[in-house]
Structures are given as structure tokens and as C-alpha cells.
Protein backbone atom coordinates (compact mmCIF):
# COMPACT_ATOMS: atom_id res chain seq x y z
CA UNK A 1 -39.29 4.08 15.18
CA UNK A 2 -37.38 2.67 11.92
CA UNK A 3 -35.36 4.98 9.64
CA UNK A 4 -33.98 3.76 6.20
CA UNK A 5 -30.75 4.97 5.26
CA UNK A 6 -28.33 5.04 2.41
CA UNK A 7 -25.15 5.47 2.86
CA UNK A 8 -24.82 3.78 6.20
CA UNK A 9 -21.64 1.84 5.19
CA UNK A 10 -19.82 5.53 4.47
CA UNK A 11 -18.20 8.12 7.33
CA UNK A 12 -21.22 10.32 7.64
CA UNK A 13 -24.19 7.75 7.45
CA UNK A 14 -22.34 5.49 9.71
CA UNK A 15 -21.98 7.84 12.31
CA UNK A 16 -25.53 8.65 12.19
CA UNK A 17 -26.61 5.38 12.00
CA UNK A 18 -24.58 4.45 15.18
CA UNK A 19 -26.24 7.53 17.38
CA UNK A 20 -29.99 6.24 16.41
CA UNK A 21 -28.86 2.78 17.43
CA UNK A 22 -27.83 4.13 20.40
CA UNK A 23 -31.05 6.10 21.32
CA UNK A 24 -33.27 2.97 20.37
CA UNK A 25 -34.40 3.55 16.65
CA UNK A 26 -33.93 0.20 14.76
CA UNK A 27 -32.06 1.64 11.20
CA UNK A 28 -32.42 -0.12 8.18
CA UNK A 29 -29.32 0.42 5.79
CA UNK A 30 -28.66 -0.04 1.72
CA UNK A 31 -25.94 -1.89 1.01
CA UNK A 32 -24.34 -3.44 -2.16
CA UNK A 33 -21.63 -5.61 -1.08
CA UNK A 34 -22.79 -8.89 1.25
CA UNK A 35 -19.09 -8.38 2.98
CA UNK A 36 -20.58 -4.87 4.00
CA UNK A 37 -23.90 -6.08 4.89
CA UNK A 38 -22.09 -8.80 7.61
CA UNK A 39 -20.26 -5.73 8.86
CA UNK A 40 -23.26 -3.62 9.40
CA UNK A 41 -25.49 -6.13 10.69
CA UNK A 42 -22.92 -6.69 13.40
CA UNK A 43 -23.83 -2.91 14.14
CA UNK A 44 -27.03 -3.74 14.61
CA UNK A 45 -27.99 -2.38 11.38
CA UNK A 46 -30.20 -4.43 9.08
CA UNK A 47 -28.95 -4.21 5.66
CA UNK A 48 -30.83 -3.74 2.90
CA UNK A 49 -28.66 -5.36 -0.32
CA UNK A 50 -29.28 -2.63 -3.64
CA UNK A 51 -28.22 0.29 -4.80
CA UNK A 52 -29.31 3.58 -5.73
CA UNK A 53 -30.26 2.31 -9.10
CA UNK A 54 -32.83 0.49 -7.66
CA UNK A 55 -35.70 2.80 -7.55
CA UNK A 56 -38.96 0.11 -6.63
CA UNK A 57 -36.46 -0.90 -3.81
CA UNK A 58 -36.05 2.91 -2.37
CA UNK A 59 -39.82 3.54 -2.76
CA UNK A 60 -40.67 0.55 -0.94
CA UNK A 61 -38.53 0.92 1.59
CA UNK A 62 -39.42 4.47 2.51
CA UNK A 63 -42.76 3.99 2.21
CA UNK A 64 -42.52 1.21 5.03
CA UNK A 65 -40.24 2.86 6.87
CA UNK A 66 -40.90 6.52 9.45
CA UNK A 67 -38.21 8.28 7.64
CA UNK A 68 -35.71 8.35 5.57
CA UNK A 69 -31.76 9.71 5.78
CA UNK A 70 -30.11 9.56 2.61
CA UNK A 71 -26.31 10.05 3.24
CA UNK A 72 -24.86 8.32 -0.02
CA UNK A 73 -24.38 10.29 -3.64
CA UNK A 74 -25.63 13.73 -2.96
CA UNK A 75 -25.87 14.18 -7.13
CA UNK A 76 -27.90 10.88 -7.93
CA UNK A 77 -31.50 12.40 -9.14
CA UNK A 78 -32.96 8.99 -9.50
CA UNK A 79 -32.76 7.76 -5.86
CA UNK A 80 -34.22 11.12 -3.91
CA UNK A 81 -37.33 10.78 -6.89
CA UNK A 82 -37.62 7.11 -5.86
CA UNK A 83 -37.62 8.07 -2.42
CA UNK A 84 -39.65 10.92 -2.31
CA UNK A 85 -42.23 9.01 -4.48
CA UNK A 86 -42.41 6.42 -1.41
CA UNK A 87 -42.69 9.73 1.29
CA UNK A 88 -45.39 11.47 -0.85
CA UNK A 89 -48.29 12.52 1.44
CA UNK A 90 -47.15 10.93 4.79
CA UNK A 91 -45.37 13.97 6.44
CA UNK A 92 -42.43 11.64 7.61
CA UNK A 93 -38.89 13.28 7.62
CA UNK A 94 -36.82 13.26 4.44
CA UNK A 95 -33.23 14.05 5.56
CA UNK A 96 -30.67 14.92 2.27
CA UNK A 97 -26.97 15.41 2.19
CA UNK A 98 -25.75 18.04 0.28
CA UNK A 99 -22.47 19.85 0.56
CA UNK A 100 -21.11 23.50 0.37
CA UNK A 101 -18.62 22.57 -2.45
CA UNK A 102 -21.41 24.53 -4.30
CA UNK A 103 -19.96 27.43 -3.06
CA UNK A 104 -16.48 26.58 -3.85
CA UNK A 105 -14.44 29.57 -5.68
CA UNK A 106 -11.48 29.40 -7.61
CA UNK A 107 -9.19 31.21 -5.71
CA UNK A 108 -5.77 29.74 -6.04
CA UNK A 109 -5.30 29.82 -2.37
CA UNK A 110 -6.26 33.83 -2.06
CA UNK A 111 -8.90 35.03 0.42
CA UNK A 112 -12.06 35.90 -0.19
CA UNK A 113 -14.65 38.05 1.89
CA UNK A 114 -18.01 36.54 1.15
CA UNK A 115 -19.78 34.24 3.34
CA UNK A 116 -23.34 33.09 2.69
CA UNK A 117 -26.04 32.60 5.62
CA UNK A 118 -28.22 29.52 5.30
CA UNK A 119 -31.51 32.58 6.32
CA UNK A 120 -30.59 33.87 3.38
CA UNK A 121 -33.84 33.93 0.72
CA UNK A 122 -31.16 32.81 -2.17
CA UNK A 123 -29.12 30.16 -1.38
CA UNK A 124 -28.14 27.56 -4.21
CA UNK A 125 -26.29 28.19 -7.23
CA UNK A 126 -28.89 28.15 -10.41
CA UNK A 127 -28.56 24.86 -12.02
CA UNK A 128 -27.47 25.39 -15.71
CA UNK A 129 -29.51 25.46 -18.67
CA UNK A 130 -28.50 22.23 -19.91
CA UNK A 131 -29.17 20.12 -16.63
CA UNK A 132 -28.95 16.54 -17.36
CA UNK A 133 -31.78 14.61 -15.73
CA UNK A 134 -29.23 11.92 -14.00
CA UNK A 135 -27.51 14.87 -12.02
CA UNK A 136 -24.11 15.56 -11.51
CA UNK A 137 -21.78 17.59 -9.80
CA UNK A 138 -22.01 21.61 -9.37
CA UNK A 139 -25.51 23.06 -10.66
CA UNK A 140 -27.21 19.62 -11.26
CA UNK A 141 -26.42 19.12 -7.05
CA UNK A 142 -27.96 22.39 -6.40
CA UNK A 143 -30.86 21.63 -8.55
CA UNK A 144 -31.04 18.45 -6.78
CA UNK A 145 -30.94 20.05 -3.42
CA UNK A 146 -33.92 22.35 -4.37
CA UNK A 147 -36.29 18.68 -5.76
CA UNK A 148 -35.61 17.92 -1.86
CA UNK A 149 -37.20 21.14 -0.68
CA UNK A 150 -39.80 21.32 -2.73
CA UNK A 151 -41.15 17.99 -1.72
CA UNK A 152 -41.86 19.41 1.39
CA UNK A 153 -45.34 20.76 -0.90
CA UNK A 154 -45.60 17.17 -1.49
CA UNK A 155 -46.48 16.14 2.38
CA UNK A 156 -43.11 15.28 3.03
CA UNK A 157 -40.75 16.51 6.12
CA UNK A 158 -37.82 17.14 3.53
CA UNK A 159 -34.76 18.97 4.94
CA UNK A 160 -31.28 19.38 3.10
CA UNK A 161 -28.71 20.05 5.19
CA UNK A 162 -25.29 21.02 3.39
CA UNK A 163 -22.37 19.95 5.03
CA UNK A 164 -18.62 21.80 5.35
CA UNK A 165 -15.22 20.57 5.63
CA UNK A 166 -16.04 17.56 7.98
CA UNK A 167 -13.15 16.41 10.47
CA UNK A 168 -12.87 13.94 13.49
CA UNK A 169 -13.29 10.22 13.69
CA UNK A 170 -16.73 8.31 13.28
CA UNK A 171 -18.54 5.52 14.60
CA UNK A 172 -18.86 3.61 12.00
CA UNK A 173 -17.08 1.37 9.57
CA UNK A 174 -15.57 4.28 7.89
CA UNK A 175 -13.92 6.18 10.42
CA UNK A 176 -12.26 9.05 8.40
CA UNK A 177 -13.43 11.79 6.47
CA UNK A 178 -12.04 13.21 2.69
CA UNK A 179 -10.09 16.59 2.97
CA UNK A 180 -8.31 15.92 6.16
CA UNK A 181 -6.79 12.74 5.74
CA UNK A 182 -6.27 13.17 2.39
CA UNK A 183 -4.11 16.00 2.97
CA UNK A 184 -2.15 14.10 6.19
CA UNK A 185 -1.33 11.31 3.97
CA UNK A 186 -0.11 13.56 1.20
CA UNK A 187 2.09 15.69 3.67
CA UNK A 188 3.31 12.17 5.39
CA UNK A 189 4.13 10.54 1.95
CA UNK A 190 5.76 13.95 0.83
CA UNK A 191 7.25 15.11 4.14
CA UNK A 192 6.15 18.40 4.07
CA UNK A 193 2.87 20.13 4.94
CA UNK A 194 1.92 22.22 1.86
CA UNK A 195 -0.76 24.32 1.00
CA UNK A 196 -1.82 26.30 -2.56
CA UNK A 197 -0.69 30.19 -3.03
CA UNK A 198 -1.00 32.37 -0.43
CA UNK A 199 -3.07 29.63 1.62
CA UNK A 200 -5.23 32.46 2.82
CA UNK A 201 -8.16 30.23 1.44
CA UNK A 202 -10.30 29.74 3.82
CA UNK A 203 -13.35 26.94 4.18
CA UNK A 204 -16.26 26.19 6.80
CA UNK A 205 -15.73 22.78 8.71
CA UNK A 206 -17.78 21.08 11.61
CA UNK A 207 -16.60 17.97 13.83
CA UNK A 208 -18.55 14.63 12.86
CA UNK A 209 -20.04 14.77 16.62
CA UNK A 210 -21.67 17.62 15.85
CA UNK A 211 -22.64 17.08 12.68
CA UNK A 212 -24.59 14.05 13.86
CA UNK A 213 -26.53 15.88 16.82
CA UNK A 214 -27.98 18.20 14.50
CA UNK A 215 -28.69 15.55 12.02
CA UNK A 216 -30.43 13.74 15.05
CA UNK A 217 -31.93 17.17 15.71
CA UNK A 218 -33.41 18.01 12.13
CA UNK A 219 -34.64 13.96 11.59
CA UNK A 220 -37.12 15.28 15.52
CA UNK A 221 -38.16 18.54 14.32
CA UNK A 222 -36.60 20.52 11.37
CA UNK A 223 -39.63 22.21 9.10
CA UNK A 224 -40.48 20.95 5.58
CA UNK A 225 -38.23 22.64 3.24
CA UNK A 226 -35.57 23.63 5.51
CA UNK A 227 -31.93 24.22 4.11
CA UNK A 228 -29.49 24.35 6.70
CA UNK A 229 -26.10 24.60 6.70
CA UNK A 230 -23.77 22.18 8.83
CA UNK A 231 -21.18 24.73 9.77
CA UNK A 232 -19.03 25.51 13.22
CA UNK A 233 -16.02 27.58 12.62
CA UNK A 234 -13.34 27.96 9.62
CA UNK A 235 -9.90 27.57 9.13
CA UNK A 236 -7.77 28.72 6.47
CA UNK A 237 -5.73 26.02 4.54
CA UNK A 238 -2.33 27.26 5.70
CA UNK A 239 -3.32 27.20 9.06
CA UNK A 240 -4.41 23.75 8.54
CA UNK A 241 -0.86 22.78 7.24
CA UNK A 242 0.72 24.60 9.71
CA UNK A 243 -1.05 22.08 12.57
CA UNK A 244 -0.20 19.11 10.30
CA UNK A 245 3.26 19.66 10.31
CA UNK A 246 3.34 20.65 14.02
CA UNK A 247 1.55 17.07 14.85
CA UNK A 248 3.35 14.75 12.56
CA UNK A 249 6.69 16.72 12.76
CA UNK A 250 7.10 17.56 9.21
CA UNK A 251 8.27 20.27 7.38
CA UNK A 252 6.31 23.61 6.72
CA UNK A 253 3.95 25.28 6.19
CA UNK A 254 4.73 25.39 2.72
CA UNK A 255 3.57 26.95 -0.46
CA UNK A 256 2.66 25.12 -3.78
CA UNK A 257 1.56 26.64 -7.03
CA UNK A 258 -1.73 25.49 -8.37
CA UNK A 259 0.23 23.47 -10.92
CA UNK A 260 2.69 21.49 -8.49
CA UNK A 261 -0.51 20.83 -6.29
CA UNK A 262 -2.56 19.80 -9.80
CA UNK A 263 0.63 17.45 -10.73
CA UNK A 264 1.12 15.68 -7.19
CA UNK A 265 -3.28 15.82 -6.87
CA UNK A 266 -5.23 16.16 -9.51
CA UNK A 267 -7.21 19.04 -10.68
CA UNK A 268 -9.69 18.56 -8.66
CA UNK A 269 -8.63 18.26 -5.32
CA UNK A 270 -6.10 21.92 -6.66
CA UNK A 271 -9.06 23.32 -7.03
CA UNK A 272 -10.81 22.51 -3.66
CA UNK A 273 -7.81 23.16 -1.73
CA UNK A 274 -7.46 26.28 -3.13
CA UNK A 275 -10.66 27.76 -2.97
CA UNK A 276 -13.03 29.58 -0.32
CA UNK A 277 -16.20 28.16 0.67
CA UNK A 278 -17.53 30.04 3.86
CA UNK A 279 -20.84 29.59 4.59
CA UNK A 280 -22.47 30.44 8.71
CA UNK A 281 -25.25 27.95 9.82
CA UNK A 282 -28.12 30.55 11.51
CA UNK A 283 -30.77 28.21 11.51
CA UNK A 284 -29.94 25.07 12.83
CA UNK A 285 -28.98 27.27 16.31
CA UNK A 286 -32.00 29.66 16.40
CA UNK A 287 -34.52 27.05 14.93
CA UNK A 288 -33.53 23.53 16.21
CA UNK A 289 -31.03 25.02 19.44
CA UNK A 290 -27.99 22.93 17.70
CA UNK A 291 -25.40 23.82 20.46
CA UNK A 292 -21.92 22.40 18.74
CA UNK A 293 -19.19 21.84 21.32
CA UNK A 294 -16.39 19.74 19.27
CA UNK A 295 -13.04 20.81 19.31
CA UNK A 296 -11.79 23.48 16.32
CA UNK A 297 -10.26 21.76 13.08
CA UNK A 298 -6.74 22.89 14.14
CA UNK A 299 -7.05 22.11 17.67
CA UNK A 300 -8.62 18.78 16.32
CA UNK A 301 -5.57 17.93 14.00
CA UNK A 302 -2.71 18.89 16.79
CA UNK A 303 -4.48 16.22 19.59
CA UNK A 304 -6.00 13.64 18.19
CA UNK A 305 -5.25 13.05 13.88
């Protein structure tokens, strides 16, 4: 079996790509820089040297390849047309990353009650009016996420699975994720753990391990058109300070106000850390048996950050 990737030089795609190495599928992996493409080869991945730009490239190589995982700019509309334009008709697995900063609210660090289930019959934000065609952040990813599912009418095995707070270290060349680090280094640099308001926010997370199994899982057997949300437990983002400064023995918990976090941050990372985005994944357990056993985020961050 041989799967083209993108992506497989980042912290999710590597990962994957190192758990179908290990069970004997030969990957074949986009790359741009030739220093990357040593690195990966040395994984046993062959590279592929191109970007997502490069839409005769994609199609070819999904069209030659049994399916595709694309694990590299969730928002890049050209690349999953390209691709799905070399899947058309074969009813080989299309495998898209999305993520559930869709559903992010901004809550200034307050809680919030909803939680959305991926066997829900609505699940993506509507893409807004003015969608431009090269996508984009917010509704242009959500519109982006629905081209995937719909190529399932296409003959394709498409499946977009939307992925939470992701913590733990991977297997590939890019061992760390975004939102954790990033907030260990700030607290380090900063000596103090901090989080936004009331840090009653609360987000959905899932260990990498995990997150590749059902990847693994969904590339066997997942149903054309599937959305499924990558999901196993939350944690609020004071509790999450709270075992930052326990395991690097720094001061806090402590609260910031959406400006001191938007002056030390930026505005966007203030508004992620700040907001809600609880989501439950239902079908990936009752549909594919995805049976997550990594350690919680907290519990995660106190042994082994």
C-alpha cells in the first residue's frame, strides 16, 4: 500500500507518517525544503519536493498513489481540488485535517455550556457570503471542510476529521504541538503561569497517540463523507496553568486581562486562549471502535512536558 501525504515534515503528519511506516505502508511525503527532504528520507519517507501550489504535482501524485492524507494548511482550497481531481472515481481514502478552532467563542476566559457532537446533522459554521476562492481562516475552512465531504459523491473515500487542542510528543521531526508549548515557554520566559479572565474557558484536547490510531483507523474504514471529531477529554485553561506552574515550579495560576494577554501575545493567540471550543467525538467510538487510552492534558503536562 502507498499513501501520499502533505504535511509529513509537521507534528501531526509526522506522527502519522511514522505509525504507517511502522505497520509496512511505504508513505510518500511533500516537501519544499531539500534539508527536509534528507531528514525525511532518513525516516523512510520518500519525499516528494513541491508545494501546495503545485496542483499537476498533487493530482499526479494521488492519482498514483492508494490514498491520500493531507495534514498541511487545512485553509488552502487549491491543493484538496488538485487532490480530489486525482481521487475522482477510484474510491481510495481522502483523509483532511481540519480543526475545531471553528468553534472557537469569544469568551474572555468565561465558561460556556455548549458542546457540539460530531452525529450532529449541522456541524460547520456557514461559510460567509463573500468566500474567497483561495480559502482562509474561519468560514472559508468550514467551507473547505464541507468540498472534502462532498467528494465522497465524487467516488472518493473523503473523511475530515477536526482535530482539538493536541498535546504530547510526536514521532516525527516536529515533536511538539502549538497551544501547549506555546503557553510553557511563555510562563517559563515570564515566570508565572497565567491564564485570561476567569480561566473557566474550557477547550477539547486529545494526546497525539491517539490522534494517530484513529487517523490509522479512518485511512482502513471510515465512510465517504464522514466528519469526525478528534476529541478525548477537556480541560479548562486555568487548570492547565495551574499544572504548568506545578511542573516547572513557577508562580500561579494567575489571571490576565484580555489586553495584558493581547500585549505579551498577540490578538490572536488572546483570543484562542480565551475562548471555549468543546466539541465530543461520537463517531469515531461507535463507528470505527477508536478506544483512546493517552494520559489527560493535565496529567500529561505534570509527568512528562
Amino acid at each position: 500500500m502507498k499513501i501520499f501525504m502533505t504535511g509529513v515534515s509537521g507534528y501531526i503528519g509526522g506522527a502519522i507518517a511514522a505509525k504507517l511506516i511502522e505497520n509496512g505502508i511505504e508513505v510518500r511525503g511533500l516537501v519544499r525544503e531539500q534539508e527536509k527532504a534528507g531528514l525525511l528520507a532518513a525516516r523512510g519517507i520518500t519525499p516528494v519536493l513541491g508545494s501546495l501550489d503545485d496542483s499537476d504535482l498533487l493530482t499526479q501524485e494521488a492519482r498514483s498513489s492508494d490514498g491520500v492524507i493531507n495534514t498541511a494548511d487545512s485553509d488552502h482550497r487549491g491543493a484538496i481540488k488538485a487532490l480530489i481531481e486525482g481521487l475522482a472515481g477510484s474510491d481510495k481514502p481522502l483523509l483532511h485535517t481540519s480543526g475545531t478552532g471553528l468553534y472557537a467563542d469569544d469568551a474572555k476566559g468565561e465558561y460556556r455550556s455548549k458542546v457540539i457532537y460530531d452525529d450532529s446533522s449541522k456541524l460547520t459554521p456557514e461559510p460567509p457570503a463573500d468566500e474567497d476562492e483561495n480559502g482562509g481562516p474561519g468560514g472559508n475552512r468550514a467551507a473547505i471542510d464541507q468540498l472534502v465531504r462532498d467528494a465522497g459523491k465524487r467516488g472518493i473515500r473523503s473523511v475530515v476529521l477536526c482535530n482539538t487542542n493536541i498535546y504530547g510528543w510526536g514521532n516525527g521531526i516536529k515533536r511538539e504541538s502549538i497551544q501547549v508549548p506555546w503557553l510553557i515557554r511563555e510562563a517559563i520566559k515570564i515566570e508565572s503561569a497565567n491564564y485570561i479572565g476567569k480561566g473557566e474557558n474550557i477547550w477539547s484536547n486529545v494526546h497525539i497517540d491517539d490522534l494517530v490510531d484513529l487517523y490509522i483507523l479512518a485511512l482502513e474504514k471510515a465512510v465517504a463523507g464522514s466528519f469526525l471529531f478528534v476529541e478525548n477529554g477537556e480541560t479548562s485553561f486555568a487548570d492547565t496553568a495551574e499544572a504548568i506552574a506545578k511542573r516547572f515550579n513557577l508562580e500561579g495560576p494567575r489571571s490576565w486581562s484580555v489586553e495584558q494577554a493581547t500585549e505579551q501575545c498577540g490578538f490572536i493567540y488572546a483570543f484562542l486562549f480565551g475562548s471555549n471550543s468543546r466539541v465530543r467525538s461520537i463517531r469515531a467510538r461507535a463507528e470505527l471502535n477508536w478506544q483512546p487510552k493517552g494520559k489527560s492534558l493535565s496529567e500529561w503536562i505534570e509527568t512528562e512536558a
